[in-house]
Protein backbone atom coordinates (compact mmCIF):
# COMPACT_ATOMS: atom_id res chain seq x y z
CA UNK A 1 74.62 55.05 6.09
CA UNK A 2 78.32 56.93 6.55
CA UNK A 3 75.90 59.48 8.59
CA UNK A 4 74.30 57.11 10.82
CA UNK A 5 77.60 55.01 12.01
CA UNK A 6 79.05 58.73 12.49
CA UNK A 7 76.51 59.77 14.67
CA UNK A 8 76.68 56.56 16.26
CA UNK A 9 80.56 56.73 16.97
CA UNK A 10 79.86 60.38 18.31
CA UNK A 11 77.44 59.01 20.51
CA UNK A 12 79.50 56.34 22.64
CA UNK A 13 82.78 58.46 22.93
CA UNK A 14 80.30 61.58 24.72
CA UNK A 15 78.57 58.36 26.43
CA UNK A 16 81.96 56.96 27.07
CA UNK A 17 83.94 60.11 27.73
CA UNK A 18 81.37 62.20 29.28
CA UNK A 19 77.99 60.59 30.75
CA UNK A 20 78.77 57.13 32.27
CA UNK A 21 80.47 57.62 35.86
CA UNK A 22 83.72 56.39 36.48
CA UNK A 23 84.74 54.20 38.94
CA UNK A 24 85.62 56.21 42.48
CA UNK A 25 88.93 56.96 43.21
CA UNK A 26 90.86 58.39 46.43
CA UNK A 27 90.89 62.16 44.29
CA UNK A 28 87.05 62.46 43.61
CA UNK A 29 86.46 65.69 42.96
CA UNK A 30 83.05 67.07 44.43
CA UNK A 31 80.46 67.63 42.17
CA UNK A 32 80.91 64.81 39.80
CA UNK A 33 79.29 61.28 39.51
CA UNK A 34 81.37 58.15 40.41
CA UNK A 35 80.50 54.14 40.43
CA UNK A 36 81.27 52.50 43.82
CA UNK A 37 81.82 48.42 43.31
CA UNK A 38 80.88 45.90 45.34
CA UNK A 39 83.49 43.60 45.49
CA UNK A 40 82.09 40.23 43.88
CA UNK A 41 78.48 41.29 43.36
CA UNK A 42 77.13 40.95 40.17
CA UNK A 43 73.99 41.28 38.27
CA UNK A 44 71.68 38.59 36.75
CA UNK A 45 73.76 39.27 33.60
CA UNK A 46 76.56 38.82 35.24
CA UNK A 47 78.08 42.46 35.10
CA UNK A 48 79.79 44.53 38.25
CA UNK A 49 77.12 45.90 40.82
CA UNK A 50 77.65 49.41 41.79
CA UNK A 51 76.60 52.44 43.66
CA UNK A 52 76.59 56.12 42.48
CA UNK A 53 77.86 58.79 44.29
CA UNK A 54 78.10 62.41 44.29
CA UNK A 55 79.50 64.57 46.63
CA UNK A 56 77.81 67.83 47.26
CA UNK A 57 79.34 71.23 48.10
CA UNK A 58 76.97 70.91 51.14
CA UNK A 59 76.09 68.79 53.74
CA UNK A 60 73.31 67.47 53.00
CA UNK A 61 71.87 64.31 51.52
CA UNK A 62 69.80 62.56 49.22
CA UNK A 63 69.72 58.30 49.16
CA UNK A 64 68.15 57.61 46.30
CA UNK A 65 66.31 53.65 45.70
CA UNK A 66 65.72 52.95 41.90
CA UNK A 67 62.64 51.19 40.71
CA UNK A 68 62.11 49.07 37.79
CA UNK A 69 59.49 46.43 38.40
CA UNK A 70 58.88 43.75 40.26
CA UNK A 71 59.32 39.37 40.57
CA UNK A 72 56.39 37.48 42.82
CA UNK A 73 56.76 34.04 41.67
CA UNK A 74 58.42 31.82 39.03
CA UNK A 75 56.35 33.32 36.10
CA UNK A 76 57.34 36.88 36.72
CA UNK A 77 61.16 35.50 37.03
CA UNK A 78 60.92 34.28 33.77
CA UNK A 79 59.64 37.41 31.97
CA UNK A 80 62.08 39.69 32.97
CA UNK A 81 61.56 41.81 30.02
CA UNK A 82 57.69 42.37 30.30
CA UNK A 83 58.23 42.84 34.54
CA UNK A 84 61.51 43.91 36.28
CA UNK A 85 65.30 44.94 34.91
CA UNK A 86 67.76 42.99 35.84
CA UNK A 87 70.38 44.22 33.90
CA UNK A 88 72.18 47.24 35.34
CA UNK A 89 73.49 48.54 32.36
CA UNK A 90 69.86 49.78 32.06
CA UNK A 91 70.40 51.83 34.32
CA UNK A 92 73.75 53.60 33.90
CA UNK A 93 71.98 56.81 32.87
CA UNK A 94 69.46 57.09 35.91
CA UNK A 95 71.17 59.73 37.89
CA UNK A 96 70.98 62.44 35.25
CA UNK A 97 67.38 62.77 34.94
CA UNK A 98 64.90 63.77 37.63
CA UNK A 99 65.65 65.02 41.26
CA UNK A 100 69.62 64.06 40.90
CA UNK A 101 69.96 65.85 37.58
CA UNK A 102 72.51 68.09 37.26
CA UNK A 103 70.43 71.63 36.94
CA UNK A 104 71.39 75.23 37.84
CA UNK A 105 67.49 75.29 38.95
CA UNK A 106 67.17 72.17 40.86
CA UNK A 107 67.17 72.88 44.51
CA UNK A 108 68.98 69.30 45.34
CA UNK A 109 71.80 70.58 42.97
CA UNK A 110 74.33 71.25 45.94
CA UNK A 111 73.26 67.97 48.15
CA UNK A 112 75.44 64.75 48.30
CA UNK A 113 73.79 61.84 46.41
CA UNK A 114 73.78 58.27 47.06
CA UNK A 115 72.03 56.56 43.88
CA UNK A 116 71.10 52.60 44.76
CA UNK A 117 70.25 50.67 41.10
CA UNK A 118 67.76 48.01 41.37
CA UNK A 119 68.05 44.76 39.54
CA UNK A 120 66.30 42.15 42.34
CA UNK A 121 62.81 42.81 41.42
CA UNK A 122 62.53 42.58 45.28
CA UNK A 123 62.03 46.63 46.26
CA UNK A 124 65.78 46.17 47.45
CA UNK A 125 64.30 44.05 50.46
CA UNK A 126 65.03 40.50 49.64
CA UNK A 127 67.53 37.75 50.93
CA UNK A 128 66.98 34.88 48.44
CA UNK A 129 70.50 34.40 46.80
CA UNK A 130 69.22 30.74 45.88
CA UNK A 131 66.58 31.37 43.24
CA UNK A 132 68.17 30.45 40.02
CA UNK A 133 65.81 32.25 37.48
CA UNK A 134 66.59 35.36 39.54
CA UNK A 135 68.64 35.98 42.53
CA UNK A 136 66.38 38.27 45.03
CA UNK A 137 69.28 39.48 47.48
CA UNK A 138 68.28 42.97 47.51
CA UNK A 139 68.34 43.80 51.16
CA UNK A 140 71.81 42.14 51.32
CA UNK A 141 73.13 44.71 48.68
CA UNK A 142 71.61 47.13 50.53
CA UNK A 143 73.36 46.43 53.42
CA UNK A 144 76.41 46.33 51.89
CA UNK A 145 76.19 49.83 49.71
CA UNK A 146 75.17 51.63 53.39
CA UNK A 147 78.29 50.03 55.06
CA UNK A 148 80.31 51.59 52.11
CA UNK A 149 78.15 54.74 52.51
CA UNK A 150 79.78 55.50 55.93
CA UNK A 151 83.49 56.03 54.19
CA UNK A 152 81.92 58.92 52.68
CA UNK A 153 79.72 60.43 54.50
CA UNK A 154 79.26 61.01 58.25
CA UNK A 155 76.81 63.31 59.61
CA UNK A 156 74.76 65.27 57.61
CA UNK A 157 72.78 68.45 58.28
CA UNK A 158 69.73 66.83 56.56
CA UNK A 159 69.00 63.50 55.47
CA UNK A 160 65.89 62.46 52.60
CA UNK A 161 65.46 58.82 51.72
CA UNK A 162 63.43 58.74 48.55
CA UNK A 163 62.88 56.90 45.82
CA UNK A 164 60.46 56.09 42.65
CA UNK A 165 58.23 53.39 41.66
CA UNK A 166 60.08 49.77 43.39
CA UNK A 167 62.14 52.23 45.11
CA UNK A 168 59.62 53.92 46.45
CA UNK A 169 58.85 50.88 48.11
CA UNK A 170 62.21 50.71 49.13
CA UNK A 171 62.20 54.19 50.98
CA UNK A 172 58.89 52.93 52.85
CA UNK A 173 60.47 49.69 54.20
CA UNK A 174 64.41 50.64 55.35
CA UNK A 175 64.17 54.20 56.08
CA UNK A 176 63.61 52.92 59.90
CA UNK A 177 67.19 50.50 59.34
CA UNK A 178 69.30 54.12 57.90
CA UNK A 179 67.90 56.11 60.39
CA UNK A 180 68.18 53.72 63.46
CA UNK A 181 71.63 52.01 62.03
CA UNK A 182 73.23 54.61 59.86
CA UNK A 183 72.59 57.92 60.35
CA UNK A 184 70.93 57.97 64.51
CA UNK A 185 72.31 61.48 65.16
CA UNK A 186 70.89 63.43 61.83
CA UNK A 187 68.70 65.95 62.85
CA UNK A 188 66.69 66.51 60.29
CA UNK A 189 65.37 63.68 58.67
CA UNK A 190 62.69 62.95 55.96
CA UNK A 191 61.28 60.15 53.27
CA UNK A 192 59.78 60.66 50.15
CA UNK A 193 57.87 57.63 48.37
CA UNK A 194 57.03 58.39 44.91
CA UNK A 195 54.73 56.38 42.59
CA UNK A 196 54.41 53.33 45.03
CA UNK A 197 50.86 51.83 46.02
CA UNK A 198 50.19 48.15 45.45
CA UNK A 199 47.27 46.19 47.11
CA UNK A 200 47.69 42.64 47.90
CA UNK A 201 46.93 39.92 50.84
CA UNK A 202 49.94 38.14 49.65
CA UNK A 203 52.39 40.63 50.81
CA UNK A 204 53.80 38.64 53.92
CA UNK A 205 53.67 35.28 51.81
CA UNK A 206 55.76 36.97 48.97
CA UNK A 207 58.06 38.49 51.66
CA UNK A 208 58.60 35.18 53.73
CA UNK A 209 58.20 32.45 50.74
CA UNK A 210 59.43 34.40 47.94
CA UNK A 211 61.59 36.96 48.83
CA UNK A 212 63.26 35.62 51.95
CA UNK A 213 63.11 39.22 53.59
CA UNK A 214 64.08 39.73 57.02
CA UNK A 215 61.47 38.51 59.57
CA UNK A 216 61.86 41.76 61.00
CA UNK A 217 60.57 43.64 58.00
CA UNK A 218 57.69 40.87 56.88
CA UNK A 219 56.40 41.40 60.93
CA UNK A 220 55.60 44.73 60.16
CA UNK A 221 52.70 43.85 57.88
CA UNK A 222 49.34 44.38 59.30
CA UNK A 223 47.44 45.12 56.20
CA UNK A 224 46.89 44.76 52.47
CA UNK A 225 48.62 47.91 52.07
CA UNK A 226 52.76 47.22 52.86
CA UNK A 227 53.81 50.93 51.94
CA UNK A 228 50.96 52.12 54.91
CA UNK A 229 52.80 49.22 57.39
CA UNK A 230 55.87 50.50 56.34
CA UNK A 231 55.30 54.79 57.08
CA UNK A 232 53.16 53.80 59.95
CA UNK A 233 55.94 51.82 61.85
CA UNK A 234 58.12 54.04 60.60
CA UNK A 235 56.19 56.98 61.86
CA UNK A 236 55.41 55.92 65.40
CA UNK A 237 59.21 54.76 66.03
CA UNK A 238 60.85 58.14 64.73
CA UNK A 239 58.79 60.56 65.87
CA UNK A 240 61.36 62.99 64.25
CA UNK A 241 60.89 62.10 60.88
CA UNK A 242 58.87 64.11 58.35
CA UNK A 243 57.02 61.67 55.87
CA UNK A 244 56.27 62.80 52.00
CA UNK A 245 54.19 60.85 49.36
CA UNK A 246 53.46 61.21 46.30
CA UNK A 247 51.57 59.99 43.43
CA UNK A 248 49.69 60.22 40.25
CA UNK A 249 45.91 59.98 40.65
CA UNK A 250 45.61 57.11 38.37
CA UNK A 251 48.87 55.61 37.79
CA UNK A 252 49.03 53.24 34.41
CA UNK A 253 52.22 51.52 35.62
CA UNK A 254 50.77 50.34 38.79
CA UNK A 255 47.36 49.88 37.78
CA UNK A 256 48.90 47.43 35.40
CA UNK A 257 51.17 45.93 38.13
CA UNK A 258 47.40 45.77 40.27
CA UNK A 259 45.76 43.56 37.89
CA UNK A 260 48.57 41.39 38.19
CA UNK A 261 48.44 40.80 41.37
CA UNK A 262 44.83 40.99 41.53
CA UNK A 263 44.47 38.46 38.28
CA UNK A 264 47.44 37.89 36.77
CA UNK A 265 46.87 40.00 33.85
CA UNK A 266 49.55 42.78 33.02
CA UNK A 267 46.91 45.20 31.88
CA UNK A 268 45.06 48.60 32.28
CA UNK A 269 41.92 50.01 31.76
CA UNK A 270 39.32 52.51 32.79
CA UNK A 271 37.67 50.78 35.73
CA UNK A 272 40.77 49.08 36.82
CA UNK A 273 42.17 52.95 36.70
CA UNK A 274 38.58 53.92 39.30
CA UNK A 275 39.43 51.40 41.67
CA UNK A 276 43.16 52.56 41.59
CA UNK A 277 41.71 55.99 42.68
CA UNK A 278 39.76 54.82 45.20
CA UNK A 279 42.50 52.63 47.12
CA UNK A 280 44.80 55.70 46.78
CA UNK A 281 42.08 57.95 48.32
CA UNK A 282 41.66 55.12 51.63
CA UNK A 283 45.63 55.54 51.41
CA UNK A 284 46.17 59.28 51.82
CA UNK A 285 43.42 59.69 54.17
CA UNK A 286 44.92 56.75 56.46
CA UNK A 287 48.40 58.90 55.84
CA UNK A 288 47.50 62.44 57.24
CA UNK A 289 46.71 60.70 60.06
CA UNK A 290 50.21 60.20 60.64
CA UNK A 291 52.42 63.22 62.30
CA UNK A 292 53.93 65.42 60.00
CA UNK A 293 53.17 63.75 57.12
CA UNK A 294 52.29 65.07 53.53
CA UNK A 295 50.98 63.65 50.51
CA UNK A 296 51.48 65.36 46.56
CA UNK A 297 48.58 64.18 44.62
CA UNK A 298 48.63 65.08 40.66
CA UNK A 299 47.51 64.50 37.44
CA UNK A 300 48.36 64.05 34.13
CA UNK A 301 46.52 61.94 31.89
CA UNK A 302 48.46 60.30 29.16
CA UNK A 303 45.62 58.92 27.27
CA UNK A 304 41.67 58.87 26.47
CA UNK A 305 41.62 55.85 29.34
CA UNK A 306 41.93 58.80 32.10
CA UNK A 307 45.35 56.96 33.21
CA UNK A 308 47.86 58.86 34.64
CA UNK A 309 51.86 59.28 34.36
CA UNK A 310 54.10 57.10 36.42
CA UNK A 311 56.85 58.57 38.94
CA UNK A 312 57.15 62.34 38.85
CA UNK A 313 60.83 62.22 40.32
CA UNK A 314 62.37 60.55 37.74
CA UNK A 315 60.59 62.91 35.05
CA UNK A 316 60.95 67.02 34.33
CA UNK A 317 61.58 66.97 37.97
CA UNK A 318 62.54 70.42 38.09
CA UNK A 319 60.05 71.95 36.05
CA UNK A 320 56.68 70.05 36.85
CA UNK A 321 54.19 72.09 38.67
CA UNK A 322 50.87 70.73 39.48
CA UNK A 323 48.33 71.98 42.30
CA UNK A 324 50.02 75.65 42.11
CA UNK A 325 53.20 74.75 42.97
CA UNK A 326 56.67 72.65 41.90
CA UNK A 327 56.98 69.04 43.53
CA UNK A 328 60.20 70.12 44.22
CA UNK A 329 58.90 73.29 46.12
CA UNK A 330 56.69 71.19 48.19
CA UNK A 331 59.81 68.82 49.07
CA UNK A 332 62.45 71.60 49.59
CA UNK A 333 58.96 73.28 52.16
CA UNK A 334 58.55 70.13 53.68
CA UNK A 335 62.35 69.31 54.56
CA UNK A 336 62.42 73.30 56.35
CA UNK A 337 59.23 72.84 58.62
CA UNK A 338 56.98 73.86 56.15
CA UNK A 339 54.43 70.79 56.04
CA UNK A 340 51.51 70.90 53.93
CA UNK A 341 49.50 68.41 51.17
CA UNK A 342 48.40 69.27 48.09
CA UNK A 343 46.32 67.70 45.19
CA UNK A 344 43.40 66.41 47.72
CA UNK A 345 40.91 68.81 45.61
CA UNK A 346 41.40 65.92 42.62
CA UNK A 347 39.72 63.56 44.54
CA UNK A 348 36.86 65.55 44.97
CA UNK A 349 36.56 66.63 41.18
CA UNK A 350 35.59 62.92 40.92
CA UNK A 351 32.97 63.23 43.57
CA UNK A 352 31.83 66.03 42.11
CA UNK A 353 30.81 64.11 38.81
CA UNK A 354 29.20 61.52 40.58
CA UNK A 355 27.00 63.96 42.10
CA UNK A 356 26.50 65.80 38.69
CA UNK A 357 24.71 62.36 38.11
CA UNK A 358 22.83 61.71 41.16
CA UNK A 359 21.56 65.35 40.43
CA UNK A 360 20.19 64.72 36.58
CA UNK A 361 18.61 61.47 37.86
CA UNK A 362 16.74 63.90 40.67
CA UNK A 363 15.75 65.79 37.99
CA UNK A 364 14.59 63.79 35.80
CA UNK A 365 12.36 62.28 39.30
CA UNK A 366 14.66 59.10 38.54
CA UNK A 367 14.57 56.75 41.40
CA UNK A 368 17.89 55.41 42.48
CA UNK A 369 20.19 53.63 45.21
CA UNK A 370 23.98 53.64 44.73
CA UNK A 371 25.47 50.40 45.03
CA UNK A 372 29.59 51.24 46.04
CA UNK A 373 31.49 47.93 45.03
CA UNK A 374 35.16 46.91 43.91
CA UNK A 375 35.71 47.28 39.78
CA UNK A 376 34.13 43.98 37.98
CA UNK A 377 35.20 43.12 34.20
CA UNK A 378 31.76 41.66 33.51
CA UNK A 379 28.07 42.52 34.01
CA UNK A 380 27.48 38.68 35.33
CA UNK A 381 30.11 39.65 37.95
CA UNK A 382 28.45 42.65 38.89
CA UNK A 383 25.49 40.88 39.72
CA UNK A 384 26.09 39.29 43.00
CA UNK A 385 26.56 42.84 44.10
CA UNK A 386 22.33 44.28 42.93
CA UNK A 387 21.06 40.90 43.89
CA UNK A 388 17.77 41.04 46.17
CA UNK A 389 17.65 45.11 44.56
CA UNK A 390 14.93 46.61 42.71
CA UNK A 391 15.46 48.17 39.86
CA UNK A 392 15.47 47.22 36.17
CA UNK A 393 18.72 45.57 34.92
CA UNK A 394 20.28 47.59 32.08
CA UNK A 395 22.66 46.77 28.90
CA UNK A 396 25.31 49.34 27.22
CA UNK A 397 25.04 49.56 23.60
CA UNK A 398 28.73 51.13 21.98
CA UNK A 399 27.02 52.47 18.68
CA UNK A 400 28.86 54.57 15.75
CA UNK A 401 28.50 56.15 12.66
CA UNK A 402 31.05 57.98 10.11
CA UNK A 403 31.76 60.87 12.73
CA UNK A 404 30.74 60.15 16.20
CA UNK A 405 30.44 57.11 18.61
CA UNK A 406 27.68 56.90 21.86
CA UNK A 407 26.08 54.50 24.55
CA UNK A 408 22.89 53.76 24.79
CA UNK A 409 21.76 52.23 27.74
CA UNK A 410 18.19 49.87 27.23
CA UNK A 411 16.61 47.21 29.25
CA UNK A 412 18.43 43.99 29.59
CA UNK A 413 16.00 42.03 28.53
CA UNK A 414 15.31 43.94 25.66
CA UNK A 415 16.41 43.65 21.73
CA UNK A 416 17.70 46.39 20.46
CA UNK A 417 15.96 47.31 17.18
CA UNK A 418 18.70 49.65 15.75
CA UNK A 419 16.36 50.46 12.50
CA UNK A 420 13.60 51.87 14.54
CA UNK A 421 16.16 53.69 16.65
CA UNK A 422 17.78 55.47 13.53
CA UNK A 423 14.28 56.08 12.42
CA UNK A 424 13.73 58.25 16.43
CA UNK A 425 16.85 59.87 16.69
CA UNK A 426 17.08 60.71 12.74
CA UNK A 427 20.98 59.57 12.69
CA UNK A 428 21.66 57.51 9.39
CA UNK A 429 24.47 55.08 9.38
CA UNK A 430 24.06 53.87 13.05
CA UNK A 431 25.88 50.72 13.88
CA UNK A 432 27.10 49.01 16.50
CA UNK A 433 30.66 50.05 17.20
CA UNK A 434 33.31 48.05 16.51
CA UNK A 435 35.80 46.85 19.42
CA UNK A 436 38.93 48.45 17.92
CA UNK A 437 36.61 52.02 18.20
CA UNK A 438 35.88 50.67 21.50
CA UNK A 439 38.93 49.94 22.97
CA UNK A 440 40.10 53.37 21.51
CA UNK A 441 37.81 55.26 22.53
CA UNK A 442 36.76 53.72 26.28
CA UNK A 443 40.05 51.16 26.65
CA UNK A 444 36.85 48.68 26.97
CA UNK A 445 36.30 45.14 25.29
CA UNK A 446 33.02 44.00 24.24
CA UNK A 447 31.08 42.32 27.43
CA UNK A 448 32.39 44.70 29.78
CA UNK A 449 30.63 48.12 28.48
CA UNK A 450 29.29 50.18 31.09
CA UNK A 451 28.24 53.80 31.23
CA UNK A 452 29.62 54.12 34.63
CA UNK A 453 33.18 52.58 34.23
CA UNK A 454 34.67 55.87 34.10
């Protein structure tokens, strides 16, 4: 117990002493991390908003938005914990992991950072001071951090707006307002969203209604897609600007942050992670349309639902290599004139199984028409999408003994005779599956198995 409270002790004075910035004052020394206050602006819990800052030994540099969730309506208010952070103390640590870590081998090591914490659950863009459960005033602290910005720093060299997750977002929406307002003259400029695709026809609704944004930004949606608005204004009305995105193939976080939206269920699974893929495929394509523009597609699954990792700037930053080269390769390329994508292969991997398929069904003289529709939880929803086709209407049986688990796929209008089955396929011990194996296994529930949901 002694142990533990020593440890402990250790802990907060190197926390204390060592890792938390200190507040700025007039003989910052360049290199080192420092809080920046806003005078009288708080956090929901009531604690001093701040800033970060860092003063490189070169002049260039890095504004960095923090995610961490998001608030739509009253219910999402209310459950900060499951949705957004709202407490900045959560954050005191941010700026010494991923692309603003302090690293010999991080190419950003020598840049001037600005690192903006979020606790508005608005992707810094809101104006709604009012709401009670939450206040949503994130484009107003925005505002207020840039103004502060200019004591600091005046013209750099080269300028990247990026940011992760919400911030990500953020990067998307008021990279035209630092650009145009802030930093006109910079030569070089360039944005980097990370981890940030949500669909939704409620964007301009949440932005007006909710959010209060500024009618300026809410006019800029045209679509479902409010990141695509964003880069595409941003794109034709700084013609200078190189654009960078990246993103997991099948991010988890989102996905779950999709379903919300989509049904107001903070979950993931398989199918939910397909359609996730898909919208992110229609994204990038309707991206490299854009002048110099890039996109960093990667994978790495984090579980046997196929789901992918969330953010890759806030992770190993330096280290992570995907596609044959570093993400931070590819942004350090990018900023010098060097503008290529990479990861577009991964959506054809995909493509490539379905036509694995199509190709055993050929094979097999298998007659077949594909049917491309959104993801559906239940087989009665698929329906609406086969009806007037010809075919036979199948079922998916999850079956298991001691060692193994498989589908089988029958007629749905058939019974399933599982002791004549073990007696055909000579495997003792068959059962149906049970729905903990199942959710293990496919991250399915019973009513919603399907062959094809990966």
């Amino acid at each position: 117990m002694l142990g533990v409270l020593f440890f402990l002790i250790v802990f907060l004075l190197v926390f204390v002493l060592f890792l938390r910035a200190p507040i700025i004052k007039d003989d910052y020394q360049v290199g080192k991390w420092y809080k920046v206050l806003l005078d009288g602006v708080k956090d929901n819990k009531g604690n001093d908003y701040y800033f970060l800052i860092k003063k490189g030994r070169e002049n260039k540099v890095i504004i960095n938005f923090y995610g961490g969730g998001l608030s739509v309506n009253n219910e999402t208010a209310l459950n900060r914990k499951s949705y957004y952070i709202d407490n900045i103390k959560y954050e005191e640590l941010n700026h010494l992991v991923g692309i603003s870590k302090d690293d010999k081998d991080n190419p950003f090591n020598d840049y001037t950072f600005i690192n903006i914490p979020y606790v508005t659950g608005d992707f810094h863009i809101g104006m709604n001071s009012e709401n009670k459960l939450l206040k949503q005033d994130g484009y107003i602290r925005f505002i207020m951090i840039m103004d502060k910005v200019k004591e600091y720093i005046d013209n750099p060299e080269v300028l990247l707006v990026t940011g992760y997750s919400a911030g990500g977002f953020a990067s998307s929406i008021l990279s035209h307002t630092i650009f145009n307002d802030y930093f006109k003259d910079v030569q070089n400029k360039n944005v980097l969203v990370d981890a940030s695709l949500l669909i939704s026809d409620e964007w301009e609704h949440i932005l007006k209604d909710v959010w209060k944004s500024p009618e300026f930004i809410t006019s800029r949606i045209k679509t479902n897609n409010i990141v695509f608005d964003n880069l595409k204004y941003l794109s034709e009305n700084n013609k200078d600007v190189k654009i960078m995105y990246v993103s997991s193939l099948r991010d988890k976080t989102l996905i779950k942050y999709q379903n919300y939206l989509d049904n107001k269920e903070f979950s993931s699974n398989v199918s939910l992670g397909k359609t996730f893929q898909n919208n992110l495929e229609v994204m990038v394509n309707e991206l490299l349309f854009l002048p110099n523009t890039s996109v960093y597609i990667w994978s790495d699954v984090v579980g046997d639902d196929f789901l992918t990792t969330h953010t890759i700037t806030m992770i190993d930053f330096v280290n992570k290599k995907y596609n044959g080269i570093k993400v931070s390769d590819y942004i350090v390329n990018v900023i010098n004139g060097d503008i290529k994508s990479y990861g577009m292969d991964l959506f054809m991997e995909s493509k490539k199984m379905k036509e694995k398929v199509y190709s055993e069904l050929s094979n097999m003289k298998i007659d077949y028409e594909v049917v491309n529709h959104e993801a559906v939880t239940t087989t009665l929803l698929a329906d609406k999408y086969i009806e007037g086709k010809i075919g036979v209407r199948s079922k998916s049986m999850f079956m298991s003994d001691k060692k193994k688990e498989a589908l089988f796929i029958l007629d749905d209008n058939k019974r399933l005779d599982i002791k004549k089955l073990i007696e055909q396929i000579n495997e003792k011990g068959l059962r149906l599956g049970s729905e903990e194996n199942l959710f293990e296994k496919m991250n399915l529930k019973f009513g919603v198995v399907s062959l094809l949901v990966c």
